[in-house]
N, C-alpha and C. Protein backbone atom coordinates (compact mmCIF):
# COMPACT_ATOMS: atom_id res chain seq x y z
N UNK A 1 106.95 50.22 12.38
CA UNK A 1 106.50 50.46 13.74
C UNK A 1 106.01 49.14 14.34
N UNK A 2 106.35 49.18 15.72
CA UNK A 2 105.51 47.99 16.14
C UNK A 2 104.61 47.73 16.42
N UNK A 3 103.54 46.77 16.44
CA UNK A 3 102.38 46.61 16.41
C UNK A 3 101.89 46.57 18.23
N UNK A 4 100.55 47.85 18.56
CA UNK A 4 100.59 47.61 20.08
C UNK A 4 101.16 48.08 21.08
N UNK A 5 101.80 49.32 20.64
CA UNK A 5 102.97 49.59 21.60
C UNK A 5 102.63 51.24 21.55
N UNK A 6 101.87 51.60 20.35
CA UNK A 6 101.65 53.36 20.27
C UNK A 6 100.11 53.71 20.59
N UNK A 7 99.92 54.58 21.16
CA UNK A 7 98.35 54.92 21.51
C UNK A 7 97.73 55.41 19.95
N UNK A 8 96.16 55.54 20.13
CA UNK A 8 95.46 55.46 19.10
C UNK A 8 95.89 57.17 18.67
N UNK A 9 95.58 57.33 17.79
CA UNK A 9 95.71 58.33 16.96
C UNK A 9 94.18 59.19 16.58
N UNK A 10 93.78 60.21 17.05
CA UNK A 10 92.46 60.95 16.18
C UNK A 10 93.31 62.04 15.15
N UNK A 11 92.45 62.20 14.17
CA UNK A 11 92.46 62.87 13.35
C UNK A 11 91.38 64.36 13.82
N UNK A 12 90.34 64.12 14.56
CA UNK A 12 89.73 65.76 14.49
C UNK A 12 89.34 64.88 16.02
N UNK A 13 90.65 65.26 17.45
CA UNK A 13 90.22 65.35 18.61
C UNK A 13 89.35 66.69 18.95
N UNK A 14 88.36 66.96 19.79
CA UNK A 14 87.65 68.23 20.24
C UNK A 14 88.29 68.94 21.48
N UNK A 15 88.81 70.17 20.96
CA UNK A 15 89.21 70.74 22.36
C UNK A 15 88.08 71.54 22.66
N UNK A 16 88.01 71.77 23.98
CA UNK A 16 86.42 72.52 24.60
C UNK A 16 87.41 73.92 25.33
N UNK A 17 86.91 75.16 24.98
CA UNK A 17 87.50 76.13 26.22
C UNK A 17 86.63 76.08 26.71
N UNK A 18 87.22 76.22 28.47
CA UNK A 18 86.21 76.63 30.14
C UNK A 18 85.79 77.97 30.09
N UNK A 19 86.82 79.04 29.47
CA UNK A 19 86.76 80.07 29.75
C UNK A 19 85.55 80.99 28.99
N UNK A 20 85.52 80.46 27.20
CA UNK A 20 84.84 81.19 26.35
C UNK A 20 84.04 80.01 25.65
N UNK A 21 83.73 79.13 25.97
CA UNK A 21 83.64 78.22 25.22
C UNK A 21 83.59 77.53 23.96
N UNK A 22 84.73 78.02 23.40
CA UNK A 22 85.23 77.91 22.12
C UNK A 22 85.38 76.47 21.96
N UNK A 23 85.08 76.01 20.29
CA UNK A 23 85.14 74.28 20.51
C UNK A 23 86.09 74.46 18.74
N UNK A 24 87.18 73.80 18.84
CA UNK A 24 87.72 73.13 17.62
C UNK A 24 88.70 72.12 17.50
N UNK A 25 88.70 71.64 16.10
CA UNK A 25 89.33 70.58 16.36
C UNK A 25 90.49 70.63 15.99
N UNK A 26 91.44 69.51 16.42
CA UNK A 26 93.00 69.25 16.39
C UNK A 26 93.23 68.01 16.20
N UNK A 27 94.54 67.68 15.48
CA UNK A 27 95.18 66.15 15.50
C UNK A 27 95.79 65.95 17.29
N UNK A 28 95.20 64.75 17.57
CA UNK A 28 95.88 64.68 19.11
C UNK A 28 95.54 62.69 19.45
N UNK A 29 96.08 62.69 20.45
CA UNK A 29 95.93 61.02 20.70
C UNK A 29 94.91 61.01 22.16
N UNK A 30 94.41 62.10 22.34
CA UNK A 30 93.58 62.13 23.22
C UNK A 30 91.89 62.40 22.53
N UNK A 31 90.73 62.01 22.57
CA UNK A 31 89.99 62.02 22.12
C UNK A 31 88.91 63.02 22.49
N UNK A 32 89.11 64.22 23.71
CA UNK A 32 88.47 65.08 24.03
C UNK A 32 89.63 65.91 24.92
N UNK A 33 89.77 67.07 24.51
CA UNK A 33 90.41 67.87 25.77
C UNK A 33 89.80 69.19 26.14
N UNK A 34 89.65 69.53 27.56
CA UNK A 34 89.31 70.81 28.15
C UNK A 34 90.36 71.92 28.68
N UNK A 35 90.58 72.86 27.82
CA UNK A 35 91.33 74.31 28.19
C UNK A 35 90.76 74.99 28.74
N UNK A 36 91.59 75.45 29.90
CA UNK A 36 90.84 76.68 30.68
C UNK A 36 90.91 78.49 29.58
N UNK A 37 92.09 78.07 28.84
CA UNK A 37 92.43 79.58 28.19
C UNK A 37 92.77 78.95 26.52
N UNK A 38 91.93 79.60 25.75
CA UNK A 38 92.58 79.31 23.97
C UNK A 38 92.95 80.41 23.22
N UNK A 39 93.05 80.96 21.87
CA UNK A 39 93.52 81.79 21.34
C UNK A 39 92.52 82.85 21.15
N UNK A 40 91.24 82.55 21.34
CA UNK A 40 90.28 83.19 21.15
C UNK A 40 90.22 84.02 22.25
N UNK A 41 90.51 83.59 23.53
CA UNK A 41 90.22 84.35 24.80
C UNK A 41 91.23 84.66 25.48
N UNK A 42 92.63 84.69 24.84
CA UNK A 42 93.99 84.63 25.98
C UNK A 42 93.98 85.68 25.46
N UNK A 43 94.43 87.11 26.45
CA UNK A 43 94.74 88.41 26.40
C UNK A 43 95.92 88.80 25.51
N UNK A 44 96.37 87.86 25.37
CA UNK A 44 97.81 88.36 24.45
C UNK A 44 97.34 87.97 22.58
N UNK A 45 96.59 86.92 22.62
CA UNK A 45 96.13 87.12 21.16
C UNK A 45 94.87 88.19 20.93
N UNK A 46 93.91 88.25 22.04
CA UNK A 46 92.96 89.20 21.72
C UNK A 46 93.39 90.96 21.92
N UNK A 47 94.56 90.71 21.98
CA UNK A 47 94.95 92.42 22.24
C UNK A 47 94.61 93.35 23.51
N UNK A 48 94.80 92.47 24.77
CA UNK A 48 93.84 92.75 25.61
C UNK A 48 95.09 93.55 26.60
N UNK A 49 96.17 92.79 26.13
CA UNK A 49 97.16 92.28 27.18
C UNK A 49 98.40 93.61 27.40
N UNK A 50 98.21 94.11 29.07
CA UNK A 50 98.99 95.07 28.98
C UNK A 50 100.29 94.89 29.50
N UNK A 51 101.35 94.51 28.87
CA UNK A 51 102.65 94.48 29.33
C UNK A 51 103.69 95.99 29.79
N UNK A 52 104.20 95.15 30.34
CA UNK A 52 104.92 96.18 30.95
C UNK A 52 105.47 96.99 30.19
N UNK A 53 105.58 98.39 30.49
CA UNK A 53 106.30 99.54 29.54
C UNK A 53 107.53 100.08 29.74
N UNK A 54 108.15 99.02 30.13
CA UNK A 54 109.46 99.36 30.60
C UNK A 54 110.20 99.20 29.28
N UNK A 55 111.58 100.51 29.07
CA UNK A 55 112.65 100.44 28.22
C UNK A 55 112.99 99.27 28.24
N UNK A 56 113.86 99.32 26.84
CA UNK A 56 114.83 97.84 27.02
C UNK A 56 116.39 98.06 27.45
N UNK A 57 116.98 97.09 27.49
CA UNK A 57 118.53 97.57 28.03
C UNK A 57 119.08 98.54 27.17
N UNK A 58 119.14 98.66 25.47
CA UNK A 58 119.64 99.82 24.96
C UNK A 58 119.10 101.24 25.33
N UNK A 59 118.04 101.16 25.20
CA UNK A 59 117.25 102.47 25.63
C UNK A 59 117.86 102.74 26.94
N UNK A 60 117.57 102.01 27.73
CA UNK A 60 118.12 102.79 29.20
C UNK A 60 119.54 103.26 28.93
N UNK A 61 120.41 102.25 28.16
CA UNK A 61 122.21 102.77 28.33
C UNK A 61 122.31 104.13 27.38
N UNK A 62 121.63 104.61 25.87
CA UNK A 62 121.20 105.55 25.41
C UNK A 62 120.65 106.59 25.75
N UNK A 63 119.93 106.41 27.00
CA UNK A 63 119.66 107.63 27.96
C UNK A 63 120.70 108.07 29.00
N UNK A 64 121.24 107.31 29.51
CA UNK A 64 121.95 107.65 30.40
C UNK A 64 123.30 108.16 29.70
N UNK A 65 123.79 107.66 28.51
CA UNK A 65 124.82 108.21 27.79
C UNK A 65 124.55 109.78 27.48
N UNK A 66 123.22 109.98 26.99
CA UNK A 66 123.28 111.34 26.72
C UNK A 66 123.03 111.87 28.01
N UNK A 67 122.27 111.77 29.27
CA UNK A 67 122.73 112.56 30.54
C UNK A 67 123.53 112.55 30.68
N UNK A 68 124.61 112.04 30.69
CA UNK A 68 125.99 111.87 30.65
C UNK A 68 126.82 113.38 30.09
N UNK A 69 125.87 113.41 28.85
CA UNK A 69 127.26 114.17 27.79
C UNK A 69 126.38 115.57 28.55
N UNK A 70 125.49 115.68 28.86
CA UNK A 70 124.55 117.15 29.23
C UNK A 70 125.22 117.12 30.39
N UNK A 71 126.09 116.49 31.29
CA UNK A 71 125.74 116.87 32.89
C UNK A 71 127.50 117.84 32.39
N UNK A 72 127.40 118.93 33.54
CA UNK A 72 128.75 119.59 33.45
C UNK A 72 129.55 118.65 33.73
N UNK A 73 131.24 118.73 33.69
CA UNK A 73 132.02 117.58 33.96
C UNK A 73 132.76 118.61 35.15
N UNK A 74 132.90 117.37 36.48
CA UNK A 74 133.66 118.16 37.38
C UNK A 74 135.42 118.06 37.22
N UNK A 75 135.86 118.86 38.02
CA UNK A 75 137.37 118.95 37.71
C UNK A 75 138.16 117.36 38.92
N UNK A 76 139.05 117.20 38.38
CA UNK A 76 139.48 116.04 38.83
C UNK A 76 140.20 115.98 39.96
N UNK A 77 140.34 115.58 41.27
CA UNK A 77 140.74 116.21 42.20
C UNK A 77 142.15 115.67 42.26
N UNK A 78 142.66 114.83 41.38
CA UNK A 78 144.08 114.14 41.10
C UNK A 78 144.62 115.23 40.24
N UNK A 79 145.97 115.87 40.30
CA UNK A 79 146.03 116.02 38.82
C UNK A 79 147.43 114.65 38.15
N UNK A 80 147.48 114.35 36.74
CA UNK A 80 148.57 113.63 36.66
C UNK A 80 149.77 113.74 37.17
N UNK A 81 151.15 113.19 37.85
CA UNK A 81 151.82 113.85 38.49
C UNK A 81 153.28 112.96 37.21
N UNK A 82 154.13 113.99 37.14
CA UNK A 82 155.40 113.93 36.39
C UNK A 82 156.05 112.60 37.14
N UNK A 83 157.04 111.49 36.19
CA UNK A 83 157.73 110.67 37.11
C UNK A 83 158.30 111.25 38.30
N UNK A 84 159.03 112.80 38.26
CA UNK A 84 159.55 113.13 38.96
C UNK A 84 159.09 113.32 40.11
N UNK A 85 157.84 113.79 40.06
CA UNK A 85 157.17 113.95 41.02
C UNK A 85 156.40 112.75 41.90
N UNK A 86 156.12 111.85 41.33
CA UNK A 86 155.97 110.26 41.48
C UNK A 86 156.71 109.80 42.48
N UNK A 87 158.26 109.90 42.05
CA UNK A 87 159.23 109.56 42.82
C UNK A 87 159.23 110.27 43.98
N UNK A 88 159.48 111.74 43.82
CA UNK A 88 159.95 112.23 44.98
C UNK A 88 158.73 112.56 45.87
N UNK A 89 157.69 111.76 46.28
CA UNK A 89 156.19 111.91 46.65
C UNK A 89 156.37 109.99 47.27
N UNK A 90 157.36 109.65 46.82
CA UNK A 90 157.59 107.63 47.10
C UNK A 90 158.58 108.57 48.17
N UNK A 91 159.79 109.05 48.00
CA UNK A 91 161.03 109.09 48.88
C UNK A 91 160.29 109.93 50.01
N UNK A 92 159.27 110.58 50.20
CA UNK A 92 158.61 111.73 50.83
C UNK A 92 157.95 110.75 52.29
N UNK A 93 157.13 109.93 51.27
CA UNK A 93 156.51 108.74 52.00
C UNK A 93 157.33 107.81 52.79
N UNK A 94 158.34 107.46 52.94
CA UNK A 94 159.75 106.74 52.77
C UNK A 94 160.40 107.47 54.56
N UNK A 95 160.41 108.74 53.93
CA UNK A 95 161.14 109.65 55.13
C UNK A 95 160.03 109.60 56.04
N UNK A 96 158.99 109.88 56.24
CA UNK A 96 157.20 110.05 56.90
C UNK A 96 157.53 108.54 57.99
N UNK A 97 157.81 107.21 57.18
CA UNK A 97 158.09 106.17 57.86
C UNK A 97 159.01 106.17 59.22
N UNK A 98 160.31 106.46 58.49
CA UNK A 98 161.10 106.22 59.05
C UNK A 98 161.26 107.10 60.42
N UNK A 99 160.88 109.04 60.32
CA UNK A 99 160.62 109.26 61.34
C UNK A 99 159.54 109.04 62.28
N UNK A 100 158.74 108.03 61.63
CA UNK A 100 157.35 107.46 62.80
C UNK A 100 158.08 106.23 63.72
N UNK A 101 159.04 105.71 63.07
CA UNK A 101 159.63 104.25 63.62
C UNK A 101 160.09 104.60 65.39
N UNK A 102 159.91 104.15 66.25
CA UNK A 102 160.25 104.13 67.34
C UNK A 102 161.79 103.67 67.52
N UNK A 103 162.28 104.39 68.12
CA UNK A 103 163.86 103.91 68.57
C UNK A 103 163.81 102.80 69.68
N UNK A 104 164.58 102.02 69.75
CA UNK A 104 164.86 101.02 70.70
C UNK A 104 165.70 101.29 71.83
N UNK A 105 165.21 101.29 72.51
CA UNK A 105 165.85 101.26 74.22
C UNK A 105 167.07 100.07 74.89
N UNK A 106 167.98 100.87 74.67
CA UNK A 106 168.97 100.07 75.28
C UNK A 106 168.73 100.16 76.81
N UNK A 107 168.99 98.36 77.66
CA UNK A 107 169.22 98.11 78.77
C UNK A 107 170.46 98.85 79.63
């Protein structure tokens, strides 16, 4: 390492909390530090802390799958239709055109 170029080093810096005033020590290159929040007083280590109770994404898709299978199923208002019927439902459409087409007026 080079000599002069790295800040000093503590071995037992003092952190101070604002909040609870909790005092311990840490390795740090700062020689005093002040926290507003530490482990002693942050709601999520003291068990304080109420998070939200919302499902997670499986749960919600797991619910809605089984409403799913409970809801009656309605009837389909398509039914599949035979090529034959395919076709002659195209030529149907086809004729529908052609008598909409306007005739042209001879001068």
């Amino acid at each position: 390492m080079k000599p002069g170029i790295h800040p000093e080093f503590y071995a037992n810096a003092k952190v101070t909390c604002t909040a609870c005033g909790a005092l311990f020590m840490i390795p740090s290159t700062v020689r005093e530090i002040h926290t507003e929040v530490c482990s002693r007083c942050h709601p999520v280590y003291t068990g304080k802390h109420r998070g939200a109770l919302t499902s997670g994404r499986v749960e919600r898709f797991q619910k809605k799958i089984a409403a799913a299978a409970q809801a009656p199923r309605k009837a389909s208002k398509h039914k599949k239709l035979t090529p034959e019927e395919k076709l002659e439902r195209k030529l149907e459409v086809q004729r529908m055109k052609k008598a909409k087409k306007p005739t042209k007026k001879k001068k």
